[in-house]
PDB file of N, CA and C in Angstrom:
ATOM      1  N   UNK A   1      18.560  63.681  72.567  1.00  0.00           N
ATOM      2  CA  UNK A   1      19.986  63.911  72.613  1.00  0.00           C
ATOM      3  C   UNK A   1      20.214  65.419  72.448  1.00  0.00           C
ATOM      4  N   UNK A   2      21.233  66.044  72.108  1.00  0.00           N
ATOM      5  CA  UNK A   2      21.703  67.089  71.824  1.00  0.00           C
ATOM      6  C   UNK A   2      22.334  67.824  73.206  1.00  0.00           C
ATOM      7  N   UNK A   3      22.832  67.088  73.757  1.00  0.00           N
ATOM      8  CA  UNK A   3      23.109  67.775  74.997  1.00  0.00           C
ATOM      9  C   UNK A   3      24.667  67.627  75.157  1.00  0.00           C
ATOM     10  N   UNK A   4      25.195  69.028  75.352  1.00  0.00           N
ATOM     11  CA  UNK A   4      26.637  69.464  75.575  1.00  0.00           C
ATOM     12  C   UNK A   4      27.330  68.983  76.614  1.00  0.00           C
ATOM     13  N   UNK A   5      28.419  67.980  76.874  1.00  0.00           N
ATOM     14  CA  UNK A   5      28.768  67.408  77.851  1.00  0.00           C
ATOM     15  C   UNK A   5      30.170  67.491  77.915  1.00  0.00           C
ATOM     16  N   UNK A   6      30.748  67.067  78.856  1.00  0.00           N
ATOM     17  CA  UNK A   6      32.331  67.207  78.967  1.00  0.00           C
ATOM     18  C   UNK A   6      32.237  65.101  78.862  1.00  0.00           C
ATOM     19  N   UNK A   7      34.052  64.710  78.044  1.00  0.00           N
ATOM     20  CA  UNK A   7      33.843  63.639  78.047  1.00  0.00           C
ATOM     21  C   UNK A   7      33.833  62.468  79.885  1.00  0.00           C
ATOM     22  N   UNK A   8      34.286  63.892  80.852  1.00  0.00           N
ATOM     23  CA  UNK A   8      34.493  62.889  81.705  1.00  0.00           C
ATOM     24  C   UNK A   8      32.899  62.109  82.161  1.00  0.00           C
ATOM     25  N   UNK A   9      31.923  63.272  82.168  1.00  0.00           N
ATOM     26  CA  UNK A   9      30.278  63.752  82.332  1.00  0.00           C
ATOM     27  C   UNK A   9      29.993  61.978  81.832  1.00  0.00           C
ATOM     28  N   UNK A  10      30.544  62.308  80.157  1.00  0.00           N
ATOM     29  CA  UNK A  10      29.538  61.479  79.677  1.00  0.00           C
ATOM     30  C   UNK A  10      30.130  59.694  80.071  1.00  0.00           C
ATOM     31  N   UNK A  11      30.892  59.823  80.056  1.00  0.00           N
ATOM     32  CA  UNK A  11      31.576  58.420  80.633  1.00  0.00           C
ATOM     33  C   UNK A  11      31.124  57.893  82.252  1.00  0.00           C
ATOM     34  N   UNK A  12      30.875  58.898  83.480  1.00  0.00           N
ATOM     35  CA  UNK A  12      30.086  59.188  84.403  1.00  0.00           C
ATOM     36  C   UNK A  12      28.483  58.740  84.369  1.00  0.00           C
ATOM     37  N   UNK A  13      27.882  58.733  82.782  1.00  0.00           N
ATOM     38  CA  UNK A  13      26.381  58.862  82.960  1.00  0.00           C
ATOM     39  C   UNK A  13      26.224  57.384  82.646  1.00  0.00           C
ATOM     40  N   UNK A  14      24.781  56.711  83.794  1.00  0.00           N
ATOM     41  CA  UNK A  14      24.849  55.420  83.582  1.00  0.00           C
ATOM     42  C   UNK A  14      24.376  55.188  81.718  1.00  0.00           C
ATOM     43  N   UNK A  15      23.470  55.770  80.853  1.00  0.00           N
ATOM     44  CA  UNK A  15      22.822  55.928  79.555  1.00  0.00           C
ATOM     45  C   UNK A  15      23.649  56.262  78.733  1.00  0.00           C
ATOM     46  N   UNK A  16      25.109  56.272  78.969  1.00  0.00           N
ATOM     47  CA  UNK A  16      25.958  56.169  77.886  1.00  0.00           C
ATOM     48  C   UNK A  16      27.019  54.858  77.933  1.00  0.00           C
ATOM     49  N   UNK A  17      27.435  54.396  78.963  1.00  0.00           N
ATOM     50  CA  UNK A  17      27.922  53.565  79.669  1.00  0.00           C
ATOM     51  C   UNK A  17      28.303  52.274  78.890  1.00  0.00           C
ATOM     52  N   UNK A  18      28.597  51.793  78.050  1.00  0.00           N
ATOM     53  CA  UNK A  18      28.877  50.425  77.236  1.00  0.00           C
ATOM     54  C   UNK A  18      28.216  50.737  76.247  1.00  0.00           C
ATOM     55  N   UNK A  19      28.632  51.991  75.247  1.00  0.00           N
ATOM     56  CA  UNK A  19      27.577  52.345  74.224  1.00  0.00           C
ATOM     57  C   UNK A  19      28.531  53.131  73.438  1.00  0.00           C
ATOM     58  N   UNK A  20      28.114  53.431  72.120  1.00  0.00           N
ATOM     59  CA  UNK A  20      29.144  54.376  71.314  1.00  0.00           C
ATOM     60  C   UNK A  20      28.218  55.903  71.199  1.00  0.00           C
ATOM     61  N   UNK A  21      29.298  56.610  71.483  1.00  0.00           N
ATOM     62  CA  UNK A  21      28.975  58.324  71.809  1.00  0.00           C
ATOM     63  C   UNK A  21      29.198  58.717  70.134  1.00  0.00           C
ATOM     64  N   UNK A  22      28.526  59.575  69.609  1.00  0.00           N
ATOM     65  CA  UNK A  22      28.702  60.176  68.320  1.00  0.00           C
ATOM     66  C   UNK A  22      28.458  61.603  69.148  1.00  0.00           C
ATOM     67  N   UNK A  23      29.481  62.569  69.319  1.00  0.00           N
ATOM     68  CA  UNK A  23      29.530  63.909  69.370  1.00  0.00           C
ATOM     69  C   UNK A  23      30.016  65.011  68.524  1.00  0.00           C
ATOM     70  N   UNK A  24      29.119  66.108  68.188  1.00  0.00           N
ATOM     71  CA  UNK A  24      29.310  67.177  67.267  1.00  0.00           C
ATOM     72  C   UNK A  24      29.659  68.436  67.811  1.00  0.00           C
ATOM     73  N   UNK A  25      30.524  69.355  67.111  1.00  0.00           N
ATOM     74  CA  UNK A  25      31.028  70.726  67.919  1.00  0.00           C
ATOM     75  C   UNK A  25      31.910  70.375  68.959  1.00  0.00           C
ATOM     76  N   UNK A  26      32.809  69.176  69.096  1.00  0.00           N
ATOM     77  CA  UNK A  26      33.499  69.122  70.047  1.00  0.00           C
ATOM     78  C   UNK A  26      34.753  69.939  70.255  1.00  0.00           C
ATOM     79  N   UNK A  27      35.358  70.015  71.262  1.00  0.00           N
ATOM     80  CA  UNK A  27      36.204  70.579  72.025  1.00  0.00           C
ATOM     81  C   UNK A  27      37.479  69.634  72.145  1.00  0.00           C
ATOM     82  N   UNK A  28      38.570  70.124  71.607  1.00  0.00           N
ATOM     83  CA  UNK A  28      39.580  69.098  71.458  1.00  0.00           C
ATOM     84  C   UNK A  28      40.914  69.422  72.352  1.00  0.00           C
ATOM     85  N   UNK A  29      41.556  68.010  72.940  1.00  0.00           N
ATOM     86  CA  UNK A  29      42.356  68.339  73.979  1.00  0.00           C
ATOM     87  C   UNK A  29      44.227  69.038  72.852  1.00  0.00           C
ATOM     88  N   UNK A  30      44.277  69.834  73.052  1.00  0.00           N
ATOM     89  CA  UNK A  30      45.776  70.379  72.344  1.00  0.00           C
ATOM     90  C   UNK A  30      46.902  69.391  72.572  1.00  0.00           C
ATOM     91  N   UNK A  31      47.255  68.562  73.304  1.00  0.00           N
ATOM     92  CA  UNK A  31      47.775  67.997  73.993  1.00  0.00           C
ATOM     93  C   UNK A  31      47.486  66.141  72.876  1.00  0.00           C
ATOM     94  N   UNK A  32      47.072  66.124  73.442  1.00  0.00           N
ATOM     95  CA  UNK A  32      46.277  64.475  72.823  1.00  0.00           C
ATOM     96  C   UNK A  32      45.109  64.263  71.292  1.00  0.00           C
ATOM     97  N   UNK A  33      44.675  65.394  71.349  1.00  0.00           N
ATOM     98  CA  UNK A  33      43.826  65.794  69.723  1.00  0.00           C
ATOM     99  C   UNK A  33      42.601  65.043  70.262  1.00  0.00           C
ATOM    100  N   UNK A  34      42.483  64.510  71.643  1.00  0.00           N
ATOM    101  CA  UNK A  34      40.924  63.754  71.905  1.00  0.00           C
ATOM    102  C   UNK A  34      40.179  64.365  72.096  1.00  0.00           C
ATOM    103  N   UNK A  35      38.710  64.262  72.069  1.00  0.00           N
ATOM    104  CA  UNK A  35      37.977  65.453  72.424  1.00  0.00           C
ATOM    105  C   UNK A  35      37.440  65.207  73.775  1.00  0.00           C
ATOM    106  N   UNK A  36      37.038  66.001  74.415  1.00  0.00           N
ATOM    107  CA  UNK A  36      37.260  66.505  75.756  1.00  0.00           C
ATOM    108  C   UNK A  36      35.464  66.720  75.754  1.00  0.00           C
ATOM    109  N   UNK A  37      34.953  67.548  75.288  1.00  0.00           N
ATOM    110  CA  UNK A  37      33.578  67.820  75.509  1.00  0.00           C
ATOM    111  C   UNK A  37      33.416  67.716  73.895  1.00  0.00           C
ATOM    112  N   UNK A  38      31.693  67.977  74.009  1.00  0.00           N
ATOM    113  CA  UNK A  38      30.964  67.979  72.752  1.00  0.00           C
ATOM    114  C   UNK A  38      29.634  67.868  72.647  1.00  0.00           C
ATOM    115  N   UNK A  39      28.459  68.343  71.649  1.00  0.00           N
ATOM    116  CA  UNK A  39      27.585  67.860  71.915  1.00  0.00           C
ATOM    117  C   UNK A  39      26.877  66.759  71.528  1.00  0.00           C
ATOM    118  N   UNK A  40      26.027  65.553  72.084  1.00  0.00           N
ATOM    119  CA  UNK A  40      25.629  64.472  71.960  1.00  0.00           C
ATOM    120  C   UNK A  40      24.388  64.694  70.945  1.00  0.00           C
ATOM    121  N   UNK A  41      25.268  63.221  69.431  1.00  0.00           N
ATOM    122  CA  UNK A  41      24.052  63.713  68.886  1.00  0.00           C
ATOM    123  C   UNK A  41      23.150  62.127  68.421  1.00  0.00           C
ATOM    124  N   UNK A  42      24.210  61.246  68.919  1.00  0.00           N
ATOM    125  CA  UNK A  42      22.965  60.145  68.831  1.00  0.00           C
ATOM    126  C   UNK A  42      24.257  58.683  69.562  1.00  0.00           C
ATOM    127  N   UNK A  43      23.984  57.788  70.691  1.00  0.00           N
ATOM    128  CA  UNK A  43      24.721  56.704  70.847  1.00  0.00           C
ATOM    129  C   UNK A  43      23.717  55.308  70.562  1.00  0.00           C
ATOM    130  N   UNK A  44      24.318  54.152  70.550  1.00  0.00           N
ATOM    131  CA  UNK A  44      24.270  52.886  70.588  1.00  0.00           C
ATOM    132  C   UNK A  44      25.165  51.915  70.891  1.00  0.00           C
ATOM    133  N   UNK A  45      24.812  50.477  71.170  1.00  0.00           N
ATOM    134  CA  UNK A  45      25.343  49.647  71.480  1.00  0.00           C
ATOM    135  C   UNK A  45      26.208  48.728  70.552  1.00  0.00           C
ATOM    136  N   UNK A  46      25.511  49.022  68.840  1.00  0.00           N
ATOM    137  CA  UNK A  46      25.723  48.347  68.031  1.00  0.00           C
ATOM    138  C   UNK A  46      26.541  49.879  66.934  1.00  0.00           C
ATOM    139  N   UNK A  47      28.155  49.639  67.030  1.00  0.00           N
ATOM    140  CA  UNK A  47      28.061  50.857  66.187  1.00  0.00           C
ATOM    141  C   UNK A  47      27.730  50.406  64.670  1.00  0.00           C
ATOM    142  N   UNK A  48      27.608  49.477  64.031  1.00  0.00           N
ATOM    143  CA  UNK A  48      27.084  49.789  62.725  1.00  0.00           C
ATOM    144  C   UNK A  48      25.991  50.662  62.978  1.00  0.00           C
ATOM    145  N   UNK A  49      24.875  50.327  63.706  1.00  0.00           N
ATOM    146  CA  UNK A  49      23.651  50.446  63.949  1.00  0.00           C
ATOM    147  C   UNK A  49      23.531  52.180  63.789  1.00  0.00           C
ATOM    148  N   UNK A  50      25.329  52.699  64.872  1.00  0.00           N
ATOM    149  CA  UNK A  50      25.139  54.093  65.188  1.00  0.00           C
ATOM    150  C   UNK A  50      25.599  54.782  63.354  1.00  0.00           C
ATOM    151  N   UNK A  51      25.992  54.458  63.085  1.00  0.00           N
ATOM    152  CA  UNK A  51      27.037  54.752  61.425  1.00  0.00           C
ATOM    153  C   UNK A  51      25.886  54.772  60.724  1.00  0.00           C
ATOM    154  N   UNK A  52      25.148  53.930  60.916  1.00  0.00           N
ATOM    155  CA  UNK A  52      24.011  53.610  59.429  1.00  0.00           C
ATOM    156  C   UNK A  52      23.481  54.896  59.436  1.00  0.00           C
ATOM    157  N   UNK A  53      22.709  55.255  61.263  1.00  0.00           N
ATOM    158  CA  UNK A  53      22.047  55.944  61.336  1.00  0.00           C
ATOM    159  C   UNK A  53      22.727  57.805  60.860  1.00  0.00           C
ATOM    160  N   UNK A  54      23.664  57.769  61.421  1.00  0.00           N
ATOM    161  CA  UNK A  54      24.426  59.195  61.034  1.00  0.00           C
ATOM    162  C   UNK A  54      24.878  59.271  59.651  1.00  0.00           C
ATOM    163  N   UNK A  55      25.185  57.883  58.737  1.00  0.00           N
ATOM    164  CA  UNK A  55      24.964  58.269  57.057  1.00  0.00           C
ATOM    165  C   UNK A  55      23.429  58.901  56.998  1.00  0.00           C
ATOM    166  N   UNK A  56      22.594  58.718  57.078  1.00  0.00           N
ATOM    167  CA  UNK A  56      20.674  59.016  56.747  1.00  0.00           C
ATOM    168  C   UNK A  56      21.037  60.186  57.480  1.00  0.00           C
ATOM    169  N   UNK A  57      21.682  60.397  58.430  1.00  0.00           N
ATOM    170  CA  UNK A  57      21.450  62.109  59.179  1.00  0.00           C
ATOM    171  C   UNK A  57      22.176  62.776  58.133  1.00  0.00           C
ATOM    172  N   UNK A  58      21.917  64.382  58.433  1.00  0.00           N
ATOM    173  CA  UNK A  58      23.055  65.281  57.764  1.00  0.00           C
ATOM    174  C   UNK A  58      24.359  65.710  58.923  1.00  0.00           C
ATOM    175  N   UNK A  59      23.973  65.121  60.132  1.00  0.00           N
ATOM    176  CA  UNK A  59      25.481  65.326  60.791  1.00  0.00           C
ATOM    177  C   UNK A  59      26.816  63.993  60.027  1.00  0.00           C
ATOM    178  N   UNK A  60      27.582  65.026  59.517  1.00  0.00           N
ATOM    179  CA  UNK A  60      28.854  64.264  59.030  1.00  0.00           C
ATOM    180  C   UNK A  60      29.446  64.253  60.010  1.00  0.00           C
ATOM    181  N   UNK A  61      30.598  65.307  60.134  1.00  0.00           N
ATOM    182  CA  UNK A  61      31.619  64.962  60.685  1.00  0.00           C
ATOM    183  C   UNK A  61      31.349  65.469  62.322  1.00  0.00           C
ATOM    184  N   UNK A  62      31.826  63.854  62.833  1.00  0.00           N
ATOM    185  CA  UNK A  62      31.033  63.632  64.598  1.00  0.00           C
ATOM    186  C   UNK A  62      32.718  62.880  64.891  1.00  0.00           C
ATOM    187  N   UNK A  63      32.674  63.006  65.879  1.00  0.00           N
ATOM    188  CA  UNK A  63      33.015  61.984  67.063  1.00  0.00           C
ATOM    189  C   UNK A  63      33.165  61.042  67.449  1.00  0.00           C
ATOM    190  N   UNK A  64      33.329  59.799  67.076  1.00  0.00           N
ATOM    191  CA  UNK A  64      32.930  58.734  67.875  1.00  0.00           C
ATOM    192  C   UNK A  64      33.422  57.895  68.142  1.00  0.00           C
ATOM    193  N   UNK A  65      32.842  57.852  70.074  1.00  0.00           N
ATOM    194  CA  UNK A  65      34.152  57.257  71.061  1.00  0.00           C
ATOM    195  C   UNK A  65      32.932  56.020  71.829  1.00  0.00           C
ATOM    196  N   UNK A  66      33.957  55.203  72.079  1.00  0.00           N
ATOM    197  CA  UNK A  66      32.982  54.116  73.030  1.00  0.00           C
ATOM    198  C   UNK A  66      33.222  54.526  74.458  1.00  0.00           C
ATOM    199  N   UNK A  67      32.091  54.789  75.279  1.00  0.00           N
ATOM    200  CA  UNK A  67      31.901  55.270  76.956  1.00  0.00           C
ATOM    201  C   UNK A  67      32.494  53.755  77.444  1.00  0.00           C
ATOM    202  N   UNK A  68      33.137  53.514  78.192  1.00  0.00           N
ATOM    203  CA  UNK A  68      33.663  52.779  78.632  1.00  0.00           C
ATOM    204  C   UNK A  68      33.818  53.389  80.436  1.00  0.00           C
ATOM    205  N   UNK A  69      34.017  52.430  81.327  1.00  0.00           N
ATOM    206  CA  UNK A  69      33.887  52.310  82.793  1.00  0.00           C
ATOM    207  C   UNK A  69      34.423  54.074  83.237  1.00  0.00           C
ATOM    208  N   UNK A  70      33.861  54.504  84.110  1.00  0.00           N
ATOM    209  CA  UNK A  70      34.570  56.030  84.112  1.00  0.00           C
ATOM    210  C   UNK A  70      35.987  55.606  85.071  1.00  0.00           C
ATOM    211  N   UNK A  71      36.866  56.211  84.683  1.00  0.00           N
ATOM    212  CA  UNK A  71      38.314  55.934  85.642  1.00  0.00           C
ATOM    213  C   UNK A  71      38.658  57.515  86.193  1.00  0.00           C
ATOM    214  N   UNK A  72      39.772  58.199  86.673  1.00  0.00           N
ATOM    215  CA  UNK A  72      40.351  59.177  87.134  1.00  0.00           C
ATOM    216  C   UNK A  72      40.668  59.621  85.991  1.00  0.00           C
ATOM    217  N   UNK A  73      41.333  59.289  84.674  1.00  0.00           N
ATOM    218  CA  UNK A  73      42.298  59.985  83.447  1.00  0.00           C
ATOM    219  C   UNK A  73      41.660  59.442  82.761  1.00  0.00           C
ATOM    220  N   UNK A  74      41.364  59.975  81.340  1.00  0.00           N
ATOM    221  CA  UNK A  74      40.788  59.596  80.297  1.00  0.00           C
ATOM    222  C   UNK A  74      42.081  58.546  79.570  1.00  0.00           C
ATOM    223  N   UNK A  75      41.782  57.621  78.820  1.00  0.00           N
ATOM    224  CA  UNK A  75      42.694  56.672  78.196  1.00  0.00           C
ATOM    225  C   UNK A  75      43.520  57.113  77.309  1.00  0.00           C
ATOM    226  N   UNK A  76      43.167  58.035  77.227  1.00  0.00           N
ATOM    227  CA  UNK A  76      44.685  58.947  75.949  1.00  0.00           C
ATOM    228  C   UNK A  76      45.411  59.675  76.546  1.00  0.00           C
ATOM    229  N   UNK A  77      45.075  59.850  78.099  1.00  0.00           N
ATOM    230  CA  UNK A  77      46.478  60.347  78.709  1.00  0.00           C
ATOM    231  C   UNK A  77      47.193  59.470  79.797  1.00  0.00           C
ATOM    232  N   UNK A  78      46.805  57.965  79.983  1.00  0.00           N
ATOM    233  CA  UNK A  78      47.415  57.708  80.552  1.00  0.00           C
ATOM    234  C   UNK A  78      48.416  56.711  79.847  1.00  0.00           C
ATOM    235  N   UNK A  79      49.644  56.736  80.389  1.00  0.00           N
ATOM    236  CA  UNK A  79      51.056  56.689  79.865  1.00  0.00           C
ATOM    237  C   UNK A  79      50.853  54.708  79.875  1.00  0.00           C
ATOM    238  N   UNK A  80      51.646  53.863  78.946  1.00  0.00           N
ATOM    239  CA  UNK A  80      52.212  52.486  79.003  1.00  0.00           C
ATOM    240  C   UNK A  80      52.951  52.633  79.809  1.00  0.00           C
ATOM    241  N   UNK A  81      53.344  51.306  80.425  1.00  0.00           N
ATOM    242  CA  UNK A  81      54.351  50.737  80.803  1.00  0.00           C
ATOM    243  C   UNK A  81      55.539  50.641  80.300  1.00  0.00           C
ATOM    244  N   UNK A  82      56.700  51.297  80.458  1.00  0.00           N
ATOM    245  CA  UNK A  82      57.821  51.016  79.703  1.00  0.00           C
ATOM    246  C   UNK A  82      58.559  50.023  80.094  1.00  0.00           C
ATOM    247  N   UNK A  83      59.354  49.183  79.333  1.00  0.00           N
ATOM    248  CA  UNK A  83      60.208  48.102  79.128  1.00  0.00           C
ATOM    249  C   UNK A  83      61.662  48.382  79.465  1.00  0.00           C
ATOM    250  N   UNK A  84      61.955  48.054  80.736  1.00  0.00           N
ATOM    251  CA  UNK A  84      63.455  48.531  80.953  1.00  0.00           C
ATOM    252  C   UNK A  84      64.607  48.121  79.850  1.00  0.00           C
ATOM    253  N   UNK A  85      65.369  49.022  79.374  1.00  0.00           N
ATOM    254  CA  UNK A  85      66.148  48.417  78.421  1.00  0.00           C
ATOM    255  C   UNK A  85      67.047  46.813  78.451  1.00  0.00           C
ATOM    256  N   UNK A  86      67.389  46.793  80.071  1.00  0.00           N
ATOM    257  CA  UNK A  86      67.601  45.227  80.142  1.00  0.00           C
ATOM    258  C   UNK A  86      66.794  44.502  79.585  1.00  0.00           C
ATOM    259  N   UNK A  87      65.366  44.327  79.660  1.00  0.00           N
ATOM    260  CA  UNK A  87      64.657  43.435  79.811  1.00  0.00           C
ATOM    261  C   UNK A  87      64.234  43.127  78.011  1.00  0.00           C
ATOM    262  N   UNK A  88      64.589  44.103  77.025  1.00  0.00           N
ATOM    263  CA  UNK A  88      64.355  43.899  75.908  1.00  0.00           C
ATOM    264  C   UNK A  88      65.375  43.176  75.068  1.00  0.00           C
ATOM    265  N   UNK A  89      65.122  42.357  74.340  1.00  0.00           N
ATOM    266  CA  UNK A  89      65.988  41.620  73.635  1.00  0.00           C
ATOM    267  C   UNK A  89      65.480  41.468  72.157  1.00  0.00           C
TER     268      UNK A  89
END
């Protein structure tokens, strides 16, 4: 691991893909507070599995996002559906 990626990169790579990303030194969007890039410092499938392992590391404070299917917009910028005020009761 240890490799500096942007989050679209890592969501893109099949070896992160349905897995939890723990990234350090990241790069945060001003806008949304998500992080955007960072570097990779350990994923898994099972996040206890990833947690246990980063308590026993000395990396504390990480990152960590689940890689999920790559789309066009990352999921923290794309907008809900709003509820026309008619339609709420």
């Amino acid at each position: 691991m240890g490799s500096r990626m942007t989050w679209p990169q890592i969501r893109q790579n099949d070896a992160y893909r349905g897995r939890w990303v723990a990234l350090d030194d990241c790069r945060y969007d001003g806008r949304t507070a998500q992080p955007v890039e960072g570097t990779i410092i350990d994923a898994d499938e099972d996040l206890v599995e990833l947690c246990t392992r980063i308590r026993q590391s000395e990396n504390k404070n990480l990152a960590i996002l689940f890689c999920e299917e790559a789309t066009e917009e990352p999921p923290s910028s794309r907008r809900r559906p709003s509820v026309p005020p008619s339609a709420a009761h």
